[in-house]
C-alpha atoms as a PDB file:
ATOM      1  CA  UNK A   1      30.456  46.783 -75.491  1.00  0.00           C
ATOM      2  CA  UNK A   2      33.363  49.276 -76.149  1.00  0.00           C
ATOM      3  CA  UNK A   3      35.899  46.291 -76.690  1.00  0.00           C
ATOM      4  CA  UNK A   4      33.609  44.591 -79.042  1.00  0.00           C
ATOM      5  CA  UNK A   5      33.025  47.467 -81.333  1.00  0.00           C
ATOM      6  CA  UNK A   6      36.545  48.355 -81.150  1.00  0.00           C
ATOM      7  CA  UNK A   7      37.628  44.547 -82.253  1.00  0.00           C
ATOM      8  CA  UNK A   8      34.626  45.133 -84.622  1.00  0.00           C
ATOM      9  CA  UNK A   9      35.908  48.325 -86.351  1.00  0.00           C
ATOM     10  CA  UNK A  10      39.604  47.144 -87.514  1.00  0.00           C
ATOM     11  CA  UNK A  11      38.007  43.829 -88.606  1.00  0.00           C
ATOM     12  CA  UNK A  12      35.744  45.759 -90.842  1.00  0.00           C
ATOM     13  CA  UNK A  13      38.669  48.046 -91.702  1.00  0.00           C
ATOM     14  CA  UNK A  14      40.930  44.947 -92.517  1.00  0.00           C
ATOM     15  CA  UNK A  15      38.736  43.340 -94.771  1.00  0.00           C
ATOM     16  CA  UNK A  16      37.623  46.586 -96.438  1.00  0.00           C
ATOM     17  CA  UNK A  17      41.479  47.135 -96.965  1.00  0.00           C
ATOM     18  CA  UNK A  18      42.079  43.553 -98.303  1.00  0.00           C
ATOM     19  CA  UNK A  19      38.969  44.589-100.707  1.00  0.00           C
ATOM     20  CA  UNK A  20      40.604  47.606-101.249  1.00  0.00           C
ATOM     21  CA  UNK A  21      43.754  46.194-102.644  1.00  0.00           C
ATOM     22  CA  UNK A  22      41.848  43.165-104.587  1.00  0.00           C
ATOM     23  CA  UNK A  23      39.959  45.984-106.295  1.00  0.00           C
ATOM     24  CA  UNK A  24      43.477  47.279-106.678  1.00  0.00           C
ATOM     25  CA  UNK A  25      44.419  44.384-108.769  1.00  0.00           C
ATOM     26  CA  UNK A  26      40.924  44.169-110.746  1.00  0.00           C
ATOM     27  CA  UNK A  27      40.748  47.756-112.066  1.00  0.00           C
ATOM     28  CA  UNK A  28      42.781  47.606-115.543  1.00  0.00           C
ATOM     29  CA  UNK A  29      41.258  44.218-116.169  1.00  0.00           C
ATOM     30  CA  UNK A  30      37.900  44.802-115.422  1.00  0.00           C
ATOM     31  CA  UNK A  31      37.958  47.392-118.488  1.00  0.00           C
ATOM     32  CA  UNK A  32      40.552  45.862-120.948  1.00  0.00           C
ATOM     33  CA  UNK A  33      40.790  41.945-120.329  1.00  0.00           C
ATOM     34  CA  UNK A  34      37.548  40.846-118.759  1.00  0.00           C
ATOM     35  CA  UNK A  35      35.038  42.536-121.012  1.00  0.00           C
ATOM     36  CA  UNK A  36      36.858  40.082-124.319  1.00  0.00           C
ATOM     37  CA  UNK A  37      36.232  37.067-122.105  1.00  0.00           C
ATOM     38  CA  UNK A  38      33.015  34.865-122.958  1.00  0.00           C
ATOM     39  CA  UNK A  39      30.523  34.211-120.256  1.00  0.00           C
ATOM     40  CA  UNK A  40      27.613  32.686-118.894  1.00  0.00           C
ATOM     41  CA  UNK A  41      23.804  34.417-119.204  1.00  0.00           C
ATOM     42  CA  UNK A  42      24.036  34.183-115.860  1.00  0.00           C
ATOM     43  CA  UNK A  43      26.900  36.900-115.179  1.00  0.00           C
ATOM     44  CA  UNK A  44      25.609  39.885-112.856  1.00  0.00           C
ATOM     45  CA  UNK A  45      26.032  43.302-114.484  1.00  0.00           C
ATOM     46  CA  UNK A  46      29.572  45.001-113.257  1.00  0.00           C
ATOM     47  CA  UNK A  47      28.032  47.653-111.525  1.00  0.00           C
ATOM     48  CA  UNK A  48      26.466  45.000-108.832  1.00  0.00           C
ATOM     49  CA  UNK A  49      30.271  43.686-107.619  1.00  0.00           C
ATOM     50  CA  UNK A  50      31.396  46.750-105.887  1.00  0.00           C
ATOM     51  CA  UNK A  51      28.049  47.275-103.659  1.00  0.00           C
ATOM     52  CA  UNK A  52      27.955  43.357-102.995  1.00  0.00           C
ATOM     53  CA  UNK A  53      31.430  43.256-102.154  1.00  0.00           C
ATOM     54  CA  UNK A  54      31.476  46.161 -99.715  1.00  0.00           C
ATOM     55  CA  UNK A  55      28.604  44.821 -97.911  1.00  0.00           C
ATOM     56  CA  UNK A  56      30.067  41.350 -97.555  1.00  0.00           C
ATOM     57  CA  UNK A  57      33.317  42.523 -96.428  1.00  0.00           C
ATOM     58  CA  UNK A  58      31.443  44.625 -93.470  1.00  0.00           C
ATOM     59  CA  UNK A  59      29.483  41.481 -92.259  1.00  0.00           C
ATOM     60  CA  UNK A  60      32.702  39.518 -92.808  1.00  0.00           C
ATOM     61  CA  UNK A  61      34.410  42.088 -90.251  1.00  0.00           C
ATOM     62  CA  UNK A  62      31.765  42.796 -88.022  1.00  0.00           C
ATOM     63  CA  UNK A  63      31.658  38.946 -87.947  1.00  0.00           C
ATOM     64  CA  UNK A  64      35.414  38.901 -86.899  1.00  0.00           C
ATOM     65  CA  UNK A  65      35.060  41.522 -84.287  1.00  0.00           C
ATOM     66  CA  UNK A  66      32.808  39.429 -82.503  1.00  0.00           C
ATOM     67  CA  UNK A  67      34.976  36.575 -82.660  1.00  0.00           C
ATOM     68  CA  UNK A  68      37.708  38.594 -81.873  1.00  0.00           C
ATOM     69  CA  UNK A  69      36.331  40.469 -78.906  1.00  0.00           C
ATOM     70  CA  UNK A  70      35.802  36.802 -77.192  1.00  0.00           C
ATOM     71  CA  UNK A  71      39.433  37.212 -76.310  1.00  0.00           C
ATOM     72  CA  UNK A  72      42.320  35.928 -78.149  1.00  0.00           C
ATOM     73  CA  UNK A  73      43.877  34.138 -75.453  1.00  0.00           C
ATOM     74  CA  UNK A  74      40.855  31.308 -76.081  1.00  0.00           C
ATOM     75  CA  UNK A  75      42.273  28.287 -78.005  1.00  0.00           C
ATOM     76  CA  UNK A  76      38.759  28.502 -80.200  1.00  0.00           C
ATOM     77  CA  UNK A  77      39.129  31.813 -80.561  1.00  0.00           C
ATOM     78  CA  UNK A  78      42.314  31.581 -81.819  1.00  0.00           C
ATOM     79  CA  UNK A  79      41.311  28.640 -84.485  1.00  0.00           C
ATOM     80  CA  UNK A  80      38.575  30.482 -85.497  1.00  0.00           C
ATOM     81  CA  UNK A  81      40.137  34.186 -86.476  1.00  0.00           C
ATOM     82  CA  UNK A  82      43.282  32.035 -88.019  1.00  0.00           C
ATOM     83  CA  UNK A  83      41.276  30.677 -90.122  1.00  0.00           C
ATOM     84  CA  UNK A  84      39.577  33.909 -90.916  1.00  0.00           C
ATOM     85  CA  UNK A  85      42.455  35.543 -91.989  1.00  0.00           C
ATOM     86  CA  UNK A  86      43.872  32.734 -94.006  1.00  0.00           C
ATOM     87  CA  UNK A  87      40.203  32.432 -96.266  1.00  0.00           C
ATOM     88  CA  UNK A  88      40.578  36.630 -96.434  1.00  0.00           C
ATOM     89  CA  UNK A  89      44.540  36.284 -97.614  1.00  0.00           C
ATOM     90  CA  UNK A  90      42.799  33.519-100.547  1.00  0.00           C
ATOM     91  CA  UNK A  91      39.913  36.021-100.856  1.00  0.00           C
ATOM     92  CA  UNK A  92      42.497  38.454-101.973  1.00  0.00           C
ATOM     93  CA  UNK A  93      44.474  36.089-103.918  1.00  0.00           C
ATOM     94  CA  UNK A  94      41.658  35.139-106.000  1.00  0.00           C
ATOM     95  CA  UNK A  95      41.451  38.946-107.256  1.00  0.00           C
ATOM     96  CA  UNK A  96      45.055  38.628-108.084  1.00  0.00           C
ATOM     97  CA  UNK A  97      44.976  35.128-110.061  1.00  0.00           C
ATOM     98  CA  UNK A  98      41.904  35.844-112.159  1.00  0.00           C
ATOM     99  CA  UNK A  99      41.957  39.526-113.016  1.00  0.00           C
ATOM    100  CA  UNK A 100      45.624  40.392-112.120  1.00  0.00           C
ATOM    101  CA  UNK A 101      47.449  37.125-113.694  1.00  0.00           C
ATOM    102  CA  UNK A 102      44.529  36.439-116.026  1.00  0.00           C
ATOM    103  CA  UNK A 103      44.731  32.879-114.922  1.00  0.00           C
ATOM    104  CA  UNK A 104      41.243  31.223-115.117  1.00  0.00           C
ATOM    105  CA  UNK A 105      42.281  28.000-114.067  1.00  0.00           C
ATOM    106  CA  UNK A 106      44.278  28.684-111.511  1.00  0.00           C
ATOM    107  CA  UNK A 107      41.550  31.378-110.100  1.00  0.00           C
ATOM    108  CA  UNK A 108      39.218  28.659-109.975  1.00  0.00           C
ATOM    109  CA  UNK A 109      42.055  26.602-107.590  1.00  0.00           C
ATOM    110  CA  UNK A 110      42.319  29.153-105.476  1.00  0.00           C
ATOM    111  CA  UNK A 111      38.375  29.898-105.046  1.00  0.00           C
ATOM    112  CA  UNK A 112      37.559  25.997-104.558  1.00  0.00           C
ATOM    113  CA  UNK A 113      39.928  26.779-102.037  1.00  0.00           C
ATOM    114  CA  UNK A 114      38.563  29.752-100.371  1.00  0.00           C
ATOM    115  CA  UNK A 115      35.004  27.271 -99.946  1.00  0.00           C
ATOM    116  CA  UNK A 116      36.746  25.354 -98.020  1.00  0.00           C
ATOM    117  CA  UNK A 117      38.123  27.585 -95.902  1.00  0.00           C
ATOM    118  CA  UNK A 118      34.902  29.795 -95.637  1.00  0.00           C
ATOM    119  CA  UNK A 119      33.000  26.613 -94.818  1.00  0.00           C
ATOM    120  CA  UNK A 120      35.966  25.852 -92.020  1.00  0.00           C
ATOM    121  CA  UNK A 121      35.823  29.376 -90.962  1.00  0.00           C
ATOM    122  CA  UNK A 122      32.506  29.385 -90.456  1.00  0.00           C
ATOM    123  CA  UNK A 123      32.026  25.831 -88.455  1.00  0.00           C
ATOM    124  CA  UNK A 124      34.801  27.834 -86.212  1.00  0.00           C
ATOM    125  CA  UNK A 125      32.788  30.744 -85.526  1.00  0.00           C
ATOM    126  CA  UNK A 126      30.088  29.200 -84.636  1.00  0.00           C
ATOM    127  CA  UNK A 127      31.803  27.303 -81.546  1.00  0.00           C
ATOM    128  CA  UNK A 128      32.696  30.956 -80.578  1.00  0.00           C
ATOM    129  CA  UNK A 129      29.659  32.675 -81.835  1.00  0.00           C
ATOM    130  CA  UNK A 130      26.281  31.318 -83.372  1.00  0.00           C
ATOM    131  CA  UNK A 131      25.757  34.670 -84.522  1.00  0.00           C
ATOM    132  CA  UNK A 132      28.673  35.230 -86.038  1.00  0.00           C
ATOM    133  CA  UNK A 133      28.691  32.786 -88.035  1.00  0.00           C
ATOM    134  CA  UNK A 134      25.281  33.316 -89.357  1.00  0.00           C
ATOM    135  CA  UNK A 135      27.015  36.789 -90.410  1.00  0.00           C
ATOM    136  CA  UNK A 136      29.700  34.849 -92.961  1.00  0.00           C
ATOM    137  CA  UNK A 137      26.173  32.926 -94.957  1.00  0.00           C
ATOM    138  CA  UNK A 138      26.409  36.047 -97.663  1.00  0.00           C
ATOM    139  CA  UNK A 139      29.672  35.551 -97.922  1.00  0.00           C
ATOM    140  CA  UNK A 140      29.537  31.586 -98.273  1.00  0.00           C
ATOM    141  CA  UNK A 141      26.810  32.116-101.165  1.00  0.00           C
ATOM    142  CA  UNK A 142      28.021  34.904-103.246  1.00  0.00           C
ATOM    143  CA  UNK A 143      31.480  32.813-103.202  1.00  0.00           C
ATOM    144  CA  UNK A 144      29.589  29.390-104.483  1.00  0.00           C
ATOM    145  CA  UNK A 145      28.230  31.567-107.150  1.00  0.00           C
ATOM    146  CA  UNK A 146      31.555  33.364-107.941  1.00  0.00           C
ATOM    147  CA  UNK A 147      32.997  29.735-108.132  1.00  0.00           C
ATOM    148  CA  UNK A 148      30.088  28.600-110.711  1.00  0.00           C
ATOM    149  CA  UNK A 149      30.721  32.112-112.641  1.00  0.00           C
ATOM    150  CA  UNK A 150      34.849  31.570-112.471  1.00  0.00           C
ATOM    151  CA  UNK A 151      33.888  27.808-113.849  1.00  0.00           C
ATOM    152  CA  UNK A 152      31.986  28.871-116.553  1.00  0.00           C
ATOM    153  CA  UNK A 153      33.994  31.416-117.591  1.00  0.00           C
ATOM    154  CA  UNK A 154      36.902  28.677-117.533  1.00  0.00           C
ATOM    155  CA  UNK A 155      34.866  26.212-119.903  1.00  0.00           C
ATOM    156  CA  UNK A 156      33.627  28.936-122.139  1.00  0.00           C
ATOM    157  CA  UNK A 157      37.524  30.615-122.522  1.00  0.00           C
END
């Protein structure tokens, strides 16, 4: 129990750093750039993206401490958290395109991407751990509605 909740605590802390650092990238857009962009009734209020993100980023790493505390040495295992850290490197990346680069096309490349990858990562986890798994679903459906919002926002700009 030890090893899992130590695997499970620099998970957690390496996504909330990757967070960390996309926020990095978001924080002169989000008050300059974004706010002139048109887009969709549908867009949540800004005050809802920090709260959802920090959330998602915990399950995401308590998720891949449980993975991780299966042992790495497991060829699954190993599958599973590489493609856990390659969707978190395009979760990061997105941040970067869209807010940092203010490149709505491209953002939308890279998220249609990171579905992919999610959906990947999370077939992987479940060979490992059912559970785990389950604990990416958030994730998966907050990033299918970022991708409609990034599309829209796109079309409309």
């Amino acid at each position: 129990m030890k090893r899992k909740a130590t695997y499970i605590f620099y998970a957690v802390g390496i996504c909330l750093a990757t967070g960390f650092l996309a926020g990095y990238a978001t924080e002169t857009s989000v008050n300059d750039w974004y706010p002139t962009l048109n887009k969709p009734w549908f867009t949540p209020p800004g005050w809802l993206f920090a709260p959802v993100w920090i959330t998602l980023y915990i399950l995401m790493g308590i998720s891949a401490g449980i993975v991780w505390a299966r042992g790495f040495y497991h060829r699954w295992v190993k599958k599973a958290l590489y493609l856990f850290w390659f969707q978190l490197l395009f979760n990061g990346a997105w941040s970067i395109v869209f807010f940092g680069l203010h490149e709505l096309f491209w953002a939308l490349v890279v998220i249609v991407i990171l579905l992919v990858l999610i959906v990947m990562t999370i077939r992987a986890f479940k060979v490992v751990n059912k559970r785990a798994a389950w604990l990416l679903a958030p994730y998966l459906l907050w990033v299918c509605f970022a991708t409609l919002l990034n599309y829209r926002i796109w079309a409309m700009n």
